[in-house]
C-alpha atoms as a PDB file:
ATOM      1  CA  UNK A   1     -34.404  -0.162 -19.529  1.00  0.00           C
ATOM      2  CA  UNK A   2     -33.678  -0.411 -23.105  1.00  0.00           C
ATOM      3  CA  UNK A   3     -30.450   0.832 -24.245  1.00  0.00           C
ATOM      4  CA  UNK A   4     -29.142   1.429 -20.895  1.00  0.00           C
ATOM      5  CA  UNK A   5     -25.993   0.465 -20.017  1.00  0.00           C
ATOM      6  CA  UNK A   6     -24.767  -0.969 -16.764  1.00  0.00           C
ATOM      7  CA  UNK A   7     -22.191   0.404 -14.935  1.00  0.00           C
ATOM      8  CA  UNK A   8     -19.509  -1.330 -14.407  1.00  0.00           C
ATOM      9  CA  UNK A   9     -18.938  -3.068 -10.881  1.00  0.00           C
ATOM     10  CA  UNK A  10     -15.057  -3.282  -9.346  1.00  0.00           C
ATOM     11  CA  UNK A  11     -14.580  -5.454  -7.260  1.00  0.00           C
ATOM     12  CA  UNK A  12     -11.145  -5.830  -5.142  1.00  0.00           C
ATOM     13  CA  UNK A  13      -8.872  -2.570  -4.213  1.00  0.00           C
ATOM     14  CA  UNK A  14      -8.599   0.426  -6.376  1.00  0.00           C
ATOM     15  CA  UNK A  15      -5.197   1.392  -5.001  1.00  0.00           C
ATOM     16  CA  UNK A  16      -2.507  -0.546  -4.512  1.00  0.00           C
ATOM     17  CA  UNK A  17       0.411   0.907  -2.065  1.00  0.00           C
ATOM     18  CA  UNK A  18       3.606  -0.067  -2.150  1.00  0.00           C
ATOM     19  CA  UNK A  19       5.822   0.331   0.650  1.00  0.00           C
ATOM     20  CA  UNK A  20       9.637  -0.570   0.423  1.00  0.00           C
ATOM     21  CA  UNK A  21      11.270  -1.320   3.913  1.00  0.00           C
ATOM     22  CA  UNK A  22      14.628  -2.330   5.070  1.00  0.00           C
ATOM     23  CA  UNK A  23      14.496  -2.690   8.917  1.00  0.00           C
ATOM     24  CA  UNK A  24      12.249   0.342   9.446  1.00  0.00           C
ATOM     25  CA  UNK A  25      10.518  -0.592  12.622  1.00  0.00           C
ATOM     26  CA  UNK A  26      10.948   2.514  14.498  1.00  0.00           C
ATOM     27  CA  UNK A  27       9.433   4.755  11.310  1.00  0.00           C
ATOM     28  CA  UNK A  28       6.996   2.616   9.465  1.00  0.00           C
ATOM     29  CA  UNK A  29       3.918   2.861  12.250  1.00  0.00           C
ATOM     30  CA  UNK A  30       4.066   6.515  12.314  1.00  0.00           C
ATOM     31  CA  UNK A  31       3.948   6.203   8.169  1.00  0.00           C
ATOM     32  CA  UNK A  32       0.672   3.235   8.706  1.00  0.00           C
ATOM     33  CA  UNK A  33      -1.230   5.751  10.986  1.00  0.00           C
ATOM     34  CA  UNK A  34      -1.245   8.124   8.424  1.00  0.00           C
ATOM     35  CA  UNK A  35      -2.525   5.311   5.267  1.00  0.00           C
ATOM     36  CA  UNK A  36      -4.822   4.527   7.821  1.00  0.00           C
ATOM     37  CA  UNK A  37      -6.135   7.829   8.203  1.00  0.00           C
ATOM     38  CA  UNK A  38      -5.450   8.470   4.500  1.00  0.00           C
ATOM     39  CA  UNK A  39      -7.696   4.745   4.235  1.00  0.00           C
ATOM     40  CA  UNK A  40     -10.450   6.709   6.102  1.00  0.00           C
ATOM     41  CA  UNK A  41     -10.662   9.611   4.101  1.00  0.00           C
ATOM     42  CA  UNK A  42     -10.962   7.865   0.883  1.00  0.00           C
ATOM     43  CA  UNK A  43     -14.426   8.393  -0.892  1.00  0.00           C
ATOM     44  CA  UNK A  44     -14.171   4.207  -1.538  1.00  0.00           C
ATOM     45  CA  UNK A  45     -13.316   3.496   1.847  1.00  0.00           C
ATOM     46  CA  UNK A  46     -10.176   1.974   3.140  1.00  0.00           C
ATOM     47  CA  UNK A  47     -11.096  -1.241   2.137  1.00  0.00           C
ATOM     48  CA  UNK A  48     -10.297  -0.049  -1.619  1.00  0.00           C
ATOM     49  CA  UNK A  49      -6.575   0.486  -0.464  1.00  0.00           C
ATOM     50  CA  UNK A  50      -4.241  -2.534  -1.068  1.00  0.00           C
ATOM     51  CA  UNK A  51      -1.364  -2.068   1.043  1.00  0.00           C
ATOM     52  CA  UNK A  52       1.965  -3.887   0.254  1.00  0.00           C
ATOM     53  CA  UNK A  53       4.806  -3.782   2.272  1.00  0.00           C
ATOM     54  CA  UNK A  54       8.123  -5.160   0.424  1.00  0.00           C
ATOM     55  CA  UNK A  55      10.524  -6.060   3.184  1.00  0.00           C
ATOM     56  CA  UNK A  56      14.297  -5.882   1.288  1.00  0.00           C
ATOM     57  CA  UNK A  57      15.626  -8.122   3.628  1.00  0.00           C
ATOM     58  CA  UNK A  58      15.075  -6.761   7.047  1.00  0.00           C
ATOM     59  CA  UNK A  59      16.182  -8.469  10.067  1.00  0.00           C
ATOM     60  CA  UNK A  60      14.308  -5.883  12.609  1.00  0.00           C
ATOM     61  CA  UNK A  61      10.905  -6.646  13.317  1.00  0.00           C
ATOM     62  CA  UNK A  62       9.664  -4.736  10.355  1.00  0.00           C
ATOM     63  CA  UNK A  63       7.751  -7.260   8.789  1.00  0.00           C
ATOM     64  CA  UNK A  64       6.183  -8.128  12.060  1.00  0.00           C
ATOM     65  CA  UNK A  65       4.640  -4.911  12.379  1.00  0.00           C
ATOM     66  CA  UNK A  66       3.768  -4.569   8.692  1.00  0.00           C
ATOM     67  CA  UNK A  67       1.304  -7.784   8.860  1.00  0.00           C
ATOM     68  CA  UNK A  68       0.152  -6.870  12.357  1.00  0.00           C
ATOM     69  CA  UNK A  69      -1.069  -3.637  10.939  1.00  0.00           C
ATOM     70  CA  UNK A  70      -3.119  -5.548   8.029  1.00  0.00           C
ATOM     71  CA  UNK A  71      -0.001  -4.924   5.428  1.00  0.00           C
ATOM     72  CA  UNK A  72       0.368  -7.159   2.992  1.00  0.00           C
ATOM     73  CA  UNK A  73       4.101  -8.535   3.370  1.00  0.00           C
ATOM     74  CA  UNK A  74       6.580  -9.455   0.116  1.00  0.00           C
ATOM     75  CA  UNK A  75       9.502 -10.913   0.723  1.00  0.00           C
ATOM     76  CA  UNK A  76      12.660  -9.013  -1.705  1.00  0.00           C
ATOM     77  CA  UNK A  77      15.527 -10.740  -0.610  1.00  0.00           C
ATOM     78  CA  UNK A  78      17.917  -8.658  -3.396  1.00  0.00           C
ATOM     79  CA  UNK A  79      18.983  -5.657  -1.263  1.00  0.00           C
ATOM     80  CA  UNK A  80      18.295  -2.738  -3.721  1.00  0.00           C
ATOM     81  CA  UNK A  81      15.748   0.017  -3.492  1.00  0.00           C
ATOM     82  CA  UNK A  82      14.407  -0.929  -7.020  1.00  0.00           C
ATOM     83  CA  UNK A  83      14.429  -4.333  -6.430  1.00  0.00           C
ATOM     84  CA  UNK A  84      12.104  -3.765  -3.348  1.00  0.00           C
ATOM     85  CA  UNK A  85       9.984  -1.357  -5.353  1.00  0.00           C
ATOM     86  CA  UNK A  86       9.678  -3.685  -8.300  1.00  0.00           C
ATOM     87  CA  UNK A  87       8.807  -6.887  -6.363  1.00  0.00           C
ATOM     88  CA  UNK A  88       6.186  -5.037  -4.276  1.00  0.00           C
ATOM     89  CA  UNK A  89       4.663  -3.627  -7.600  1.00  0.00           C
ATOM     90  CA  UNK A  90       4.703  -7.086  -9.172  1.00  0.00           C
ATOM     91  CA  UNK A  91       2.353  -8.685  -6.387  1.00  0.00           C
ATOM     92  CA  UNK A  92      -0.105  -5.487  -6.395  1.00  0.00           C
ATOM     93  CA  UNK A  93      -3.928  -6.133  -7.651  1.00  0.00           C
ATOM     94  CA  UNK A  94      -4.974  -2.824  -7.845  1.00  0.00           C
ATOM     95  CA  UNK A  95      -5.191  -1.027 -11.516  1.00  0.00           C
ATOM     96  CA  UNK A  96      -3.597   2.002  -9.775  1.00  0.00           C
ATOM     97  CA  UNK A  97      -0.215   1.531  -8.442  1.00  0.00           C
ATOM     98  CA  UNK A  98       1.264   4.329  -5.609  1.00  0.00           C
ATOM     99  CA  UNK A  99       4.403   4.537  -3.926  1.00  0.00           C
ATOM    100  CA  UNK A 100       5.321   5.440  -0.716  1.00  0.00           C
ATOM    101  CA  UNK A 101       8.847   5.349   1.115  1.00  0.00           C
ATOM    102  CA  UNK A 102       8.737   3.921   4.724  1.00  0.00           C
ATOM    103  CA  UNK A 103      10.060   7.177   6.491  1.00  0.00           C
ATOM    104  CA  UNK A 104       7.485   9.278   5.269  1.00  0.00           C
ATOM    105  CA  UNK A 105       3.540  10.281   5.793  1.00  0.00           C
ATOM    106  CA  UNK A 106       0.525  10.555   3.272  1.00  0.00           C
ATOM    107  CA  UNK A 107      -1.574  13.476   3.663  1.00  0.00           C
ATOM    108  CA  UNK A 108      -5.430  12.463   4.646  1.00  0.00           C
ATOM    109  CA  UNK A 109      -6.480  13.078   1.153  1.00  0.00           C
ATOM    110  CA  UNK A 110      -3.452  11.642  -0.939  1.00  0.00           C
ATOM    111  CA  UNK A 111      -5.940   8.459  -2.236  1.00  0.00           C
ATOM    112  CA  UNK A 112      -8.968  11.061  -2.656  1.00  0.00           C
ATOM    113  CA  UNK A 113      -6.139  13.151  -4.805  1.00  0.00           C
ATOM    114  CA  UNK A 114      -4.867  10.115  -6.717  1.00  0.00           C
ATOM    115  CA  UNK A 115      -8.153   9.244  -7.659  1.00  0.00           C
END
């Protein structure tokens, strides 16, 4: 077609979550059942969901469960909230960047609405 242009094709995630964790092992499943749900949901598909876990430290099995779960893990070995945050952030590939704290739950559309 002349004159058309092509859409562009992305390749790689769309979202990248970050997830800062300091020995949350009891909490952080119930928080990856809901991104996985949330992953479901999402009009891309969860395979447009990065999903970065930035362990501050822990010494619980926290990371363990993290990478079982298909998390990307970061190491932050400075124990600050910020630091965690920023080091996660720093290793995400996605052009959209979320947060989400380890105690908590995304609603099933939260990547739909951040889209």
């Amino acid at each position: 077609m002349a004159g058309a242009s092509k859409a562009k094709i992305v390749t790689g995630p769309r979202l990248s979550l970050v997830i800062p964790a300091f020995n949350e092992e009891k909490l952080l499943p119930r928080l990856l059942e809901s991104v996985e749900w949330a992953g479901q949901q999402y009009r891309y598909g969860p395979e447009a969901v990065e999903v970065l876990l930035a362990d501050n430290a822990s010494t619980d099995r926290t990371a363990e469960i993290a990478a079982a779960r298909g998390c990307r893990v970061v190491c932050v070995e400075e124990r600050r909230i910020a630091a965690a945050r920023n080091g996660g952030a720093r290793q995400a590939g996605a052009p959209v960047l979320a947060f989400v704290d380890a105690d908590a739950r995304v609603h099933p559309e939260t990547f739909n609405a951040v889209e």
